[in-house]
Every structure is written in C-alpha cells, then in structure tokens.
C-alpha atoms as a PDB file:
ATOM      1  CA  UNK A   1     -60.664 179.951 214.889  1.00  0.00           C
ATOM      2  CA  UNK A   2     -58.393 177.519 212.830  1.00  0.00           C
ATOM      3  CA  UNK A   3     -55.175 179.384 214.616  1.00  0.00           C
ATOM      4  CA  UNK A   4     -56.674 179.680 218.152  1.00  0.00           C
ATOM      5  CA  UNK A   5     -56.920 175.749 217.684  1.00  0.00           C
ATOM      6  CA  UNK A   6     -53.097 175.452 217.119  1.00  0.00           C
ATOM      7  CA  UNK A   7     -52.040 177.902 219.737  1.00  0.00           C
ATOM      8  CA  UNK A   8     -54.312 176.914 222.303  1.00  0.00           C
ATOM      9  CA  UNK A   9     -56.827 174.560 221.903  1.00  0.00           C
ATOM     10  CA  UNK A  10     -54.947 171.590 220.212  1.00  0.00           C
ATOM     11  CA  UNK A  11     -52.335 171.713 223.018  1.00  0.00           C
ATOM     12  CA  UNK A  12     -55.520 172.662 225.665  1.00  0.00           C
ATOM     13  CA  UNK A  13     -52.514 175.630 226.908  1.00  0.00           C
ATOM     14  CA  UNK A  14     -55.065 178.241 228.572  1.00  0.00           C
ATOM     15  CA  UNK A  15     -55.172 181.714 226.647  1.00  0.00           C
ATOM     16  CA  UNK A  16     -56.284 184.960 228.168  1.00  0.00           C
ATOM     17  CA  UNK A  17     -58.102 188.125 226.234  1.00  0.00           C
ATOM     18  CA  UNK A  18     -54.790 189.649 225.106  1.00  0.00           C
ATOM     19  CA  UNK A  19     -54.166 186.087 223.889  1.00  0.00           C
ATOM     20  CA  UNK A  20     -56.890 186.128 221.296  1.00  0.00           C
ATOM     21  CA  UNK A  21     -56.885 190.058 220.221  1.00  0.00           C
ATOM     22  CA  UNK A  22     -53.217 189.230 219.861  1.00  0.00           C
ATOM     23  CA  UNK A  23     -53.835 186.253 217.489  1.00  0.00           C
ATOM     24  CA  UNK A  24     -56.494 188.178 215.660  1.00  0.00           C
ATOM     25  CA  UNK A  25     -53.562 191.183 214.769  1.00  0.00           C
ATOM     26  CA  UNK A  26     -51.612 188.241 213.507  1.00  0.00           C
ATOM     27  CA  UNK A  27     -54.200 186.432 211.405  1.00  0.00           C
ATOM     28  CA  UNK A  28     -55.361 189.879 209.799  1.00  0.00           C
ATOM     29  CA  UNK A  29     -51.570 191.313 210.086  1.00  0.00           C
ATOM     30  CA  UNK A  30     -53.076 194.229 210.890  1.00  0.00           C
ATOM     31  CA  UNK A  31     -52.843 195.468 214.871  1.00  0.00           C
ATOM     32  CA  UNK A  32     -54.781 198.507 214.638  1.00  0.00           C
ATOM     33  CA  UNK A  33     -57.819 196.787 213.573  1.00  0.00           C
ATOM     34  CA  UNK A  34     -57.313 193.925 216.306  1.00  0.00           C
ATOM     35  CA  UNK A  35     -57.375 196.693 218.798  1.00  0.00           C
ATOM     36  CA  UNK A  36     -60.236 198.249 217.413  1.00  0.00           C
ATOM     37  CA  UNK A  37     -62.439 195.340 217.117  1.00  0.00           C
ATOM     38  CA  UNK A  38     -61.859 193.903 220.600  1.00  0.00           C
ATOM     39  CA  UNK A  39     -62.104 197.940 221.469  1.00  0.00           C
ATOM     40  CA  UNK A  40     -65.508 197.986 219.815  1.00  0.00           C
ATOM     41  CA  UNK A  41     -67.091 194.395 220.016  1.00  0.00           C
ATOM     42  CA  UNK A  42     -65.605 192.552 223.004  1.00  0.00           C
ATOM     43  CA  UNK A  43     -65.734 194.977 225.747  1.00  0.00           C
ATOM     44  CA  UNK A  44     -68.263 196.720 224.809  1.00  0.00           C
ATOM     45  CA  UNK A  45     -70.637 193.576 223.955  1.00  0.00           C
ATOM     46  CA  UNK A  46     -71.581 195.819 220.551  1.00  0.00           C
ATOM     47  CA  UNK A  47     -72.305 193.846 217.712  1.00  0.00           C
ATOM     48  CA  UNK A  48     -70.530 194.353 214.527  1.00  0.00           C
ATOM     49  CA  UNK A  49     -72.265 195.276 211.707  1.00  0.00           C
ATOM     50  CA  UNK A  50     -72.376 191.510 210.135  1.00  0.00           C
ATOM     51  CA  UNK A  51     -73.880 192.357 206.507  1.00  0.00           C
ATOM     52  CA  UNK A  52     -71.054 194.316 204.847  1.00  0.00           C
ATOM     53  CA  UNK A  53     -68.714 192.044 206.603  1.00  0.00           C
ATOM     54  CA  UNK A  54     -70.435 188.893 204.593  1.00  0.00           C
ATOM     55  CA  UNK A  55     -70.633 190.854 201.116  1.00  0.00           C
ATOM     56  CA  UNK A  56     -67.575 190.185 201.369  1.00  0.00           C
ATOM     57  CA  UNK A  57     -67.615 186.359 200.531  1.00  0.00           C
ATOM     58  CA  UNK A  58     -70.849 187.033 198.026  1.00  0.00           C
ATOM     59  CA  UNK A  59     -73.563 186.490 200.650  1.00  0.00           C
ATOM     60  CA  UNK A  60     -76.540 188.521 201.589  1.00  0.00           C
ATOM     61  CA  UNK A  61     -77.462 189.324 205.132  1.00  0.00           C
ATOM     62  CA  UNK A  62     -81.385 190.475 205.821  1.00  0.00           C
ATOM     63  CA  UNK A  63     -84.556 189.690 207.471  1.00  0.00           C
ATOM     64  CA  UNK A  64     -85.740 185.440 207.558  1.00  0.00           C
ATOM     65  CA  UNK A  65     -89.287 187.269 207.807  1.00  0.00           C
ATOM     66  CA  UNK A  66     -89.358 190.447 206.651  1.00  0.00           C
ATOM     67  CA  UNK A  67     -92.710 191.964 207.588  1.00  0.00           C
ATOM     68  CA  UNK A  68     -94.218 189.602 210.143  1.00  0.00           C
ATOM     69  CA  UNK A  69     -95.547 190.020 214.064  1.00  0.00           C
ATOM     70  CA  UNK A  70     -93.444 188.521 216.124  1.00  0.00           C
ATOM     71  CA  UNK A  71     -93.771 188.337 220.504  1.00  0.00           C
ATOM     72  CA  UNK A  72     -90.977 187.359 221.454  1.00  0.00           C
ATOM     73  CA  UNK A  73     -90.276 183.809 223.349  1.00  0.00           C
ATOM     74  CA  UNK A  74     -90.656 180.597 222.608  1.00  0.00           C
ATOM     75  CA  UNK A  75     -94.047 178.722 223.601  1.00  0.00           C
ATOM     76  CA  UNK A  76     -95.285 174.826 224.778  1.00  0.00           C
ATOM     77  CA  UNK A  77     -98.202 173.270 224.981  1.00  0.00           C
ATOM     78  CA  UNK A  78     -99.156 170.966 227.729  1.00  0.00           C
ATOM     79  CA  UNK A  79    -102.785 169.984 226.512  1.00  0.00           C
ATOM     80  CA  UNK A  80    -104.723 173.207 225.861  1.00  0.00           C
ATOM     81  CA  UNK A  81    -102.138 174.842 227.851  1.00  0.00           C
ATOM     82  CA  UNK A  82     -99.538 176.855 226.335  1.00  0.00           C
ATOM     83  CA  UNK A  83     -96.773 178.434 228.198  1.00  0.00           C
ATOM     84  CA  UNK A  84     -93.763 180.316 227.537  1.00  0.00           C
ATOM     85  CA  UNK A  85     -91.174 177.765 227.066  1.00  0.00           C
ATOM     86  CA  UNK A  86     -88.069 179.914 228.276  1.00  0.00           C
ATOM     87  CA  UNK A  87     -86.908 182.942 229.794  1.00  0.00           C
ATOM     88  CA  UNK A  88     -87.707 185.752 228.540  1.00  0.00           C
ATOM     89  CA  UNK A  89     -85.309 188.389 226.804  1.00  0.00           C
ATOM     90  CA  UNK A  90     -84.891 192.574 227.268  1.00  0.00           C
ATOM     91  CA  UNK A  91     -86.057 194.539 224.729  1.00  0.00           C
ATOM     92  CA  UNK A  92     -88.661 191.882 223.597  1.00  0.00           C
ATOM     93  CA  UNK A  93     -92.636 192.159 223.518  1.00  0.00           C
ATOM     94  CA  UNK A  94     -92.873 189.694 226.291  1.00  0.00           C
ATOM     95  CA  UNK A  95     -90.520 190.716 228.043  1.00  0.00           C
ATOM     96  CA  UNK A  96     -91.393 194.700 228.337  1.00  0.00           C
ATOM     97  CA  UNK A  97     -94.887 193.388 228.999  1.00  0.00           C
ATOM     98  CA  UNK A  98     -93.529 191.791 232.312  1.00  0.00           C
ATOM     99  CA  UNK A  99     -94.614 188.310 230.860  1.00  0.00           C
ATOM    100  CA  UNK A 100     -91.882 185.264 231.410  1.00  0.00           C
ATOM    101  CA  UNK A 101     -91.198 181.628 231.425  1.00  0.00           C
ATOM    102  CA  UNK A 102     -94.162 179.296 232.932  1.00  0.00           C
ATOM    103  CA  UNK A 103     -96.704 182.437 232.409  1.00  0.00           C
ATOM    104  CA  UNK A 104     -99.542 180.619 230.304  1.00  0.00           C
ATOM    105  CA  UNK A 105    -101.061 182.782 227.274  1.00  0.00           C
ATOM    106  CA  UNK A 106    -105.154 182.307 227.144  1.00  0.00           C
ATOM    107  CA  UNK A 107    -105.059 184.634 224.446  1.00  0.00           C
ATOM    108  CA  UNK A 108    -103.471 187.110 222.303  1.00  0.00           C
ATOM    109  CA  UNK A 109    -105.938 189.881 220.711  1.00  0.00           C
ATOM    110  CA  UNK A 110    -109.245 188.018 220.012  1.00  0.00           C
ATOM    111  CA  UNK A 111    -107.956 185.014 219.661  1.00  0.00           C
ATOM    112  CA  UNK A 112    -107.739 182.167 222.681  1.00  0.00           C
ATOM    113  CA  UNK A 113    -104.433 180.659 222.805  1.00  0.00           C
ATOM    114  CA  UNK A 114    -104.966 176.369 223.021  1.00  0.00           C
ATOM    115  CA  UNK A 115    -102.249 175.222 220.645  1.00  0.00           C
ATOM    116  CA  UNK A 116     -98.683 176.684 220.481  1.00  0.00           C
ATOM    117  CA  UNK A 117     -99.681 177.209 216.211  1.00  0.00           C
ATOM    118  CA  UNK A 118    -102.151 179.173 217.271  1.00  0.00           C
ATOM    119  CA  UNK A 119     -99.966 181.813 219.030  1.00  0.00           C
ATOM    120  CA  UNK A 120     -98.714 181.522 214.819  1.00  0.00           C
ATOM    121  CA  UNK A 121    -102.083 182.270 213.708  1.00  0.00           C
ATOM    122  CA  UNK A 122    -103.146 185.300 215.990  1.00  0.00           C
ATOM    123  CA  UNK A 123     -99.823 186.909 215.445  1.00  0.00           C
ATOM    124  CA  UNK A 124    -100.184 186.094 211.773  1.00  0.00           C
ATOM    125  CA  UNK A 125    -103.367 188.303 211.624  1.00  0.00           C
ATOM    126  CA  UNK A 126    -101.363 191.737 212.887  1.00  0.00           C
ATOM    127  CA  UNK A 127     -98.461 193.841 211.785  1.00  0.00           C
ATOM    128  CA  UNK A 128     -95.121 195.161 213.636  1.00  0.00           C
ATOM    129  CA  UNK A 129     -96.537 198.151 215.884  1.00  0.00           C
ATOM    130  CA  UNK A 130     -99.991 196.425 216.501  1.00  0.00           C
ATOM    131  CA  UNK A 131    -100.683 196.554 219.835  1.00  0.00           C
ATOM    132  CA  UNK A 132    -102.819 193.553 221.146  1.00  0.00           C
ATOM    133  CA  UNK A 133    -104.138 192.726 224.699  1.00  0.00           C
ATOM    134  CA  UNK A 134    -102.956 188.997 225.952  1.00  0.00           C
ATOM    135  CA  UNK A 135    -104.589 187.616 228.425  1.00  0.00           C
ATOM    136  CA  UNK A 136    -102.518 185.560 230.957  1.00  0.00           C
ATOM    137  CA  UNK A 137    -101.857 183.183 234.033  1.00  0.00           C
ATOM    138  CA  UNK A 138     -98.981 183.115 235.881  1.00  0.00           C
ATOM    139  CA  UNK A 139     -98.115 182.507 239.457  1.00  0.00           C
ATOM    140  CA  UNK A 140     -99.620 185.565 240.904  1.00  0.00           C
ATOM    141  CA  UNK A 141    -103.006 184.855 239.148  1.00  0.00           C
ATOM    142  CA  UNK A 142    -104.722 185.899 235.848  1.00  0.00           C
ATOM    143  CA  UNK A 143    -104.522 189.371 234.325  1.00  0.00           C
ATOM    144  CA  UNK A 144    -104.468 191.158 230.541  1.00  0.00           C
ATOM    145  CA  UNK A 145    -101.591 193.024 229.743  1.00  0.00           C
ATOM    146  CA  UNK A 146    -101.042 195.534 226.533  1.00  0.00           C
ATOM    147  CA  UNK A 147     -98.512 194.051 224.248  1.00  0.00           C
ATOM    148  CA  UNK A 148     -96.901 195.903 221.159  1.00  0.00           C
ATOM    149  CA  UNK A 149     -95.674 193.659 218.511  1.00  0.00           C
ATOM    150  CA  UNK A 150     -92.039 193.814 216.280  1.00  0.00           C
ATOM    151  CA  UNK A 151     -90.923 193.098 213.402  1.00  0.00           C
ATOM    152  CA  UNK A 152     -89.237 189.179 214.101  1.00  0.00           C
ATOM    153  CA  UNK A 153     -85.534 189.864 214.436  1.00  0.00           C
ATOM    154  CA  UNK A 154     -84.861 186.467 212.653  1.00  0.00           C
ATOM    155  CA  UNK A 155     -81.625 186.922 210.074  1.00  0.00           C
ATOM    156  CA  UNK A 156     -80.711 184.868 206.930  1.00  0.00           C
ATOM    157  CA  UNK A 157     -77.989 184.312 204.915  1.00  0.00           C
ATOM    158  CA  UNK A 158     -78.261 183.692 201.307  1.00  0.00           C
ATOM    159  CA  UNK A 159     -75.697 183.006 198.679  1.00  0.00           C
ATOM    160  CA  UNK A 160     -75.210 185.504 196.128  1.00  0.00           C
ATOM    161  CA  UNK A 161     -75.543 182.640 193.287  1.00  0.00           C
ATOM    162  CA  UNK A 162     -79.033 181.392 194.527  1.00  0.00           C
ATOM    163  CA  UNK A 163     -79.976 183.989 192.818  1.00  0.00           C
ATOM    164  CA  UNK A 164     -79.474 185.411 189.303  1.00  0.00           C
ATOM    165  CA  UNK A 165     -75.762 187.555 190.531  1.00  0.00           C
ATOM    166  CA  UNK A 166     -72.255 185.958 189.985  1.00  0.00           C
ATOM    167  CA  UNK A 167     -69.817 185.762 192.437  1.00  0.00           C
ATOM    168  CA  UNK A 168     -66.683 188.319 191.695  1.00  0.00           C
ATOM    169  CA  UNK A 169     -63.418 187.156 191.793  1.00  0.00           C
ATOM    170  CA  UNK A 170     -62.931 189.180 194.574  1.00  0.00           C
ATOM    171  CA  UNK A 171     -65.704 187.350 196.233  1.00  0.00           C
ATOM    172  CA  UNK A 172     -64.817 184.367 195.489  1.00  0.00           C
ATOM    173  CA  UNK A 173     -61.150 184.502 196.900  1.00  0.00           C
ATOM    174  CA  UNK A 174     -62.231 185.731 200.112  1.00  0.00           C
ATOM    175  CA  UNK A 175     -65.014 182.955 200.546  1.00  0.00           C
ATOM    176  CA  UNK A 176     -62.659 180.205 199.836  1.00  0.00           C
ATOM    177  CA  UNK A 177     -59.889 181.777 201.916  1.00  0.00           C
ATOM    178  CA  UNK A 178     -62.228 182.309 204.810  1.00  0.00           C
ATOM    179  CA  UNK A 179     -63.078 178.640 204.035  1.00  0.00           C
ATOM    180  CA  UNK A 180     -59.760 177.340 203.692  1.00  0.00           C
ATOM    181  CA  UNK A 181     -60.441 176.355 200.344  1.00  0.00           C
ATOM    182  CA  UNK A 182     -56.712 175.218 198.980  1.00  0.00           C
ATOM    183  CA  UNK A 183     -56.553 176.654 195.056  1.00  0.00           C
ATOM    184  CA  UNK A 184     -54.437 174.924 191.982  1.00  0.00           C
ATOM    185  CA  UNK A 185     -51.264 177.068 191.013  1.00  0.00           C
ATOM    186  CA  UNK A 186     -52.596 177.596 187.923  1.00  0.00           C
ATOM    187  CA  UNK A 187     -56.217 178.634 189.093  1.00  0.00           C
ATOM    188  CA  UNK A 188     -56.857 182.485 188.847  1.00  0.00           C
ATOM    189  CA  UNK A 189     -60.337 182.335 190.607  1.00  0.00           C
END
C-alpha cells in the first residue's frame, strides 16, 4: 500500500489493474507470484487463505466465537419491534430463508423477539445445525419460515505473545518489515 501511495496516490496519477499486479511483482521481486495472486484472488474474487499468511508476523488467525449460533444480519429495534437492520447476504441463514432488510422477527424458536438482545438470547440457547422456526412480518404479510443456524463466521487476530509463545526472529523481522518498523545497525532482531 505504502508504494501504490508513491506511484499513484500521492501524485493522484490514475493506475489501472496491470498497474497494481505490476507494483506487487516489484514490492515482492518476485513476478510469478504477482501473476499468480492477481490470477487467483483478483479475478477470481477467491479469498486467500489469510492464516498461514499472518503466522508469518507471529499472529494467530481463528474463530472470534468459536462454537456459537449465529443468523446472519444485523437487527434494530424500533420499540418492541425488531427488524433486520441491512441487506441481507448469500450463503447466510437469513438470507437462504428468503428473510431481508425491513422483515421484522416476532420470534426465533420459542422465543418472541421484542429487543434486538433477545435475538442474542434465543440464538444463545441453540448450536450450529439447529434448525429453528422464526416467525416473521414483512411486506407481503406474516409467515414462519425454517431457519438452520451456523457457526458465526466472525475472525480474530491474536498476537502470538498474548499468550505464553515467543515471537521467532523470523517472526519478528517480517512483522516489523510489514510494519515498516526501521531497525538499529547493530540490532539482530
């Protein structure tokens, strides 16, 4: 990002795709993987596998909420209303249910739906896989729809030190580089 700044951004000169999986070949000096990554990532939309990529630099990549129900969507509450705040995304609970932004949820399993903690509590009682009925309102009227639960997606990142690890040297290096750390002659680490 730091060179895409001083070829393009600093002097606001436009830049095309080639542009950037050009400067990427000359940040990482190496053209074959520039090719491959914009091969791989960029047209394709694919994401790259982000965890081995940030053991790199000594931090850990897994789940915020390993274990817990999650819908999909984000809710609000307009007095003992809640709604689903925002569109709704593919591949989510809501989503496959045919449930979107505006729908109101009355209630999710057994439990009515008046506050947007308690959408936290009803999901809080079931497991990824659990498939719950949720009763809804939405512009075309009031209906119950079957609604399988996942795992929440939700990713954190956590320094290797927090815990009790070290970082390598290795590690180390490649943090600060990535970080633009500037190092002492003298300092080996």
């Amino acid at each position: 990002m730091r060179r895409l700044w001083q070829k393009f951004g600093k002097n606001e000169t436009p830049y095309t795709h080639e542009d950037l999986k050009v400067t990427l070949a000359e940040v990482t000096g190496d053209e074959a993987f520039a090719g491959d990554f914009f091969a791989n990532y960029i047209e394709t939309g694919a994401l790259p596998d982000y965890g081995p990529l940030l053991a790199q630099a000594g931090l850990e990549l897994g789940p915020a909420n390993p274990g817990k129900a999650w819908i999909g969507g984000s809710f609000e509450a307009d007095g003992p209303v809640v709604k689903i705040a925002s569109n709704t995304v593919r591949r989510t609970p809501l989503y496959e249910a045919g449930l979107d932004r505006g729908d109101e949820i009355a209630r999710i399993g057994r439990f009515d739906i008046n506050s947007t903690g308690d959408v936290d509590t009803a999901l809080s009682r079931h497991e990824p896989g659990d498939t719950v009925d949720v009763a809804y309102v939405s512009r075309t009227g009031d209906g119950t729809v079957s609604v399988t639960l996942a795992e929440d997606p939700a990713l954190k990142v956590t320094r290797k030190e927090a815990g009790d690890e070290e970082l390598s040297v290795a590690e180390k290096r490649f943090r600060e580089d990535w970080l633009g750390v500037e190092r002492n002659e003298g300092d080996a680490g």
